[in-house]
C-alpha atoms as a PDB file:
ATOM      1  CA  UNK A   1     261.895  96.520 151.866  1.00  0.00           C
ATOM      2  CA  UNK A   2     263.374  94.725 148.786  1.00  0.00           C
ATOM      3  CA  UNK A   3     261.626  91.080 150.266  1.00  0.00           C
ATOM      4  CA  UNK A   4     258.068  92.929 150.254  1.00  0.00           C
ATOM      5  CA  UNK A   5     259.083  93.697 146.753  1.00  0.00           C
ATOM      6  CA  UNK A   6     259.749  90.620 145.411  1.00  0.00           C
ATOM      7  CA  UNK A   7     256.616  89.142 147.270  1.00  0.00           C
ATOM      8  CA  UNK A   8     254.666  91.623 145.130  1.00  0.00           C
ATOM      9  CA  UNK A   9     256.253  90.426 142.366  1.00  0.00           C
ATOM     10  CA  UNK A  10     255.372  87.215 142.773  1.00  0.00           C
ATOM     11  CA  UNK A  11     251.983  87.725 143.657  1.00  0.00           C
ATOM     12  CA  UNK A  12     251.234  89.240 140.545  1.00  0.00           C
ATOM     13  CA  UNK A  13     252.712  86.496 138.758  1.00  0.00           C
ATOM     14  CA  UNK A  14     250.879  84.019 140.558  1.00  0.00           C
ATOM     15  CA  UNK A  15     247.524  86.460 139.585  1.00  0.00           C
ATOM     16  CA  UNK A  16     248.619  86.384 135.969  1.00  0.00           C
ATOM     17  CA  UNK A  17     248.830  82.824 135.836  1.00  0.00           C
ATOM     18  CA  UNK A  18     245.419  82.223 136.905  1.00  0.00           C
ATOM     19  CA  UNK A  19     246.042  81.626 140.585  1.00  0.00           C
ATOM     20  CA  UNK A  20     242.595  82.968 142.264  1.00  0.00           C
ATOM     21  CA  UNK A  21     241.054  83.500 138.722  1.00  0.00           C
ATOM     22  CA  UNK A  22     237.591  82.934 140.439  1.00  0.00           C
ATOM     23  CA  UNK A  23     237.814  85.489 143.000  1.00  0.00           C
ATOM     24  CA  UNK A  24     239.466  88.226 140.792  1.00  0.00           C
ATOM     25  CA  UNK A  25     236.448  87.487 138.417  1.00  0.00           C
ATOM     26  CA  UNK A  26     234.016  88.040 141.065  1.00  0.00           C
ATOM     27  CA  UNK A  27     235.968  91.183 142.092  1.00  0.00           C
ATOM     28  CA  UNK A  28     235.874  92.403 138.173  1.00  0.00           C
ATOM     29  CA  UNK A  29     231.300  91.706 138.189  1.00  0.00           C
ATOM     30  CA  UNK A  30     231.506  93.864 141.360  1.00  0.00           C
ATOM     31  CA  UNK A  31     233.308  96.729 139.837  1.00  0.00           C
ATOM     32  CA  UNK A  32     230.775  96.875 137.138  1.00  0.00           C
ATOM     33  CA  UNK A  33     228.187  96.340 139.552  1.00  0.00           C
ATOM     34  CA  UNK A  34     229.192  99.122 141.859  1.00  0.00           C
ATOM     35  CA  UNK A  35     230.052 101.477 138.524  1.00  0.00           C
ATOM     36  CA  UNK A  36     226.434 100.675 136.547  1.00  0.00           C
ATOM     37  CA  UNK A  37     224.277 101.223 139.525  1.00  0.00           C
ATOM     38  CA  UNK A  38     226.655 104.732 139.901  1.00  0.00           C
ATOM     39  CA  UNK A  39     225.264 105.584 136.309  1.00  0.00           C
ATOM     40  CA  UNK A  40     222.059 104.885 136.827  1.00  0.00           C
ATOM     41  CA  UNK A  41     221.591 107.271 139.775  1.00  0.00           C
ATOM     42  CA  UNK A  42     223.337 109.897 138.230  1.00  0.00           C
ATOM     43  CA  UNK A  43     220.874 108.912 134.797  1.00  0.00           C
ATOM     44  CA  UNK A  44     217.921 109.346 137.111  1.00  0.00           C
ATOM     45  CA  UNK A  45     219.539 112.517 138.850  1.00  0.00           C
ATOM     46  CA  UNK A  46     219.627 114.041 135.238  1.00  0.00           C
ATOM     47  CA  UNK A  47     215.697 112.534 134.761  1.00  0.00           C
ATOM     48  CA  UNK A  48     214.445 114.283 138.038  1.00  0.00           C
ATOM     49  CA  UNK A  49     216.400 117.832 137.125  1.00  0.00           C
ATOM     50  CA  UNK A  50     214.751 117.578 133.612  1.00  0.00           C
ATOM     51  CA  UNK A  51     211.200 116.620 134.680  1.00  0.00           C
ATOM     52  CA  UNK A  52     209.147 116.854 137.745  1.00  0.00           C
ATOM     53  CA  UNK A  53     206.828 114.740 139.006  1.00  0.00           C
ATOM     54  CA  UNK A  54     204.138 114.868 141.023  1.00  0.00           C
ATOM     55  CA  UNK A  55     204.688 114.351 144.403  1.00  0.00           C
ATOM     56  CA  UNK A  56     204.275 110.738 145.475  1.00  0.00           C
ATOM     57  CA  UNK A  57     206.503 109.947 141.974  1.00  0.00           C
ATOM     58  CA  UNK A  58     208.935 112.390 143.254  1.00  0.00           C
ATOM     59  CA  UNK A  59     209.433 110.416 146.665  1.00  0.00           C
ATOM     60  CA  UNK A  60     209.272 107.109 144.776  1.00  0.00           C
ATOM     61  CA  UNK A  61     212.134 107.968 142.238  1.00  0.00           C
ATOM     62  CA  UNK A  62     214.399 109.859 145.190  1.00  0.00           C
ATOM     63  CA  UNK A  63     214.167 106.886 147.172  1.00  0.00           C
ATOM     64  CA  UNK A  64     215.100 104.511 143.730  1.00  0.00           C
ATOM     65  CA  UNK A  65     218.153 106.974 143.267  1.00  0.00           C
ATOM     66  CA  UNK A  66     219.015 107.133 146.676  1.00  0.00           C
ATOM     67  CA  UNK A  67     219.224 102.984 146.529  1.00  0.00           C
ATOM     68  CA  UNK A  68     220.807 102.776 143.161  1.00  0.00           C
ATOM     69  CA  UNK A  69     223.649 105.486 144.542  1.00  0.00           C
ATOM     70  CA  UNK A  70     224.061 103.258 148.295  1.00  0.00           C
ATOM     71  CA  UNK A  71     224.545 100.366 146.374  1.00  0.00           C
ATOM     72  CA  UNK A  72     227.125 101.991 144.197  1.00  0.00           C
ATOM     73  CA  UNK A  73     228.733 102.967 147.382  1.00  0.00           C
ATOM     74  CA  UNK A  74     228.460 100.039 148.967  1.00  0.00           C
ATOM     75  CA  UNK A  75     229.708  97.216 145.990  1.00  0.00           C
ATOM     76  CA  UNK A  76     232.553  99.656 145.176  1.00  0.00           C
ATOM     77  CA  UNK A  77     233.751  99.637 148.890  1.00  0.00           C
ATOM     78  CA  UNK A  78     233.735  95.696 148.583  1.00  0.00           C
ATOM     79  CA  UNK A  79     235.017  95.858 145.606  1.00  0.00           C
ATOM     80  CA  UNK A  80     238.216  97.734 146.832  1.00  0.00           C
ATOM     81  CA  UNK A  81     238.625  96.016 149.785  1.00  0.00           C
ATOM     82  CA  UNK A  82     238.468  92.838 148.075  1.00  0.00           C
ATOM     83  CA  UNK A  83     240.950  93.783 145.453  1.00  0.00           C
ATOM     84  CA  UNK A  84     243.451  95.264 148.251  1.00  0.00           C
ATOM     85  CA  UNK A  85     243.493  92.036 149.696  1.00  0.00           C
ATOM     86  CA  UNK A  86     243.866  89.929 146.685  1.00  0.00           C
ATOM     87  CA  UNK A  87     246.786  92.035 145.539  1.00  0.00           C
ATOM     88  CA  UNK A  88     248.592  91.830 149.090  1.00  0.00           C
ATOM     89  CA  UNK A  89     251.717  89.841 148.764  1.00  0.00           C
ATOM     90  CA  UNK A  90     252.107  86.378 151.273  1.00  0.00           C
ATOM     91  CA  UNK A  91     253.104  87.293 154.887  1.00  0.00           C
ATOM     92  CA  UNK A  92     257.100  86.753 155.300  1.00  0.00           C
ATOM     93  CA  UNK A  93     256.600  83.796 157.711  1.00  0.00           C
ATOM     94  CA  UNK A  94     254.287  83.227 160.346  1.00  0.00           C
ATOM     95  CA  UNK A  95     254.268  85.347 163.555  1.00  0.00           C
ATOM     96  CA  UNK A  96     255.804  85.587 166.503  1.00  0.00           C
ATOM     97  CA  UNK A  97     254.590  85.777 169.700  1.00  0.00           C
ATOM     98  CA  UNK A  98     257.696  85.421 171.622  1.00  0.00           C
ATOM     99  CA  UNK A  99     260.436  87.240 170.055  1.00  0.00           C
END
């Protein structure tokens, strides 16, 4: 347990130092991606309680919502995923396949 530990360790020192700077920068423009297109359907939820629209409008700007609320879903799963696996230490050594 105490070897994951310091493989942790280390991996967030190599982070810090700027090891994989472009990926965790990447990682950081999906995060805002995934939480601005999160506001925006829950700005356009708030539009469509306030007014309603006629009925093709109303179809047009459920479907927009439902989009902008997907995508949320869908960069913020990448997003996570993505940071997970930049955060996971090195393996211990390679595997075996013959123990």
């Amino acid at each position: 347990m105490w070897e994951w530990l310091e493989r942790w360790q280390q991996r967030q020192r190599e982070l810090r130092q700027g090891v994989d700077a472009d990926l965790v920068r990447d990682n950081r423009r999906r995060w805002k991606l995934s939480w601005f297109l999160f506001g925006c359907s829950f700005l356009l939820i708030g539009i469509q309680a306030g007014i309603k629209f006629p009925e093709p409008w109303h179809r047009v700007a459920v479907a927009i919502t439902m989009v902008f609320f997907v995508g949320g879903l869908f960069f913020g799963q990448w997003a996570r995923a993505e940071e997970s696996f930049l955060d996971r230490p090195n393996p211990k050594g390679p595997p075996k396949l013959w123990k």
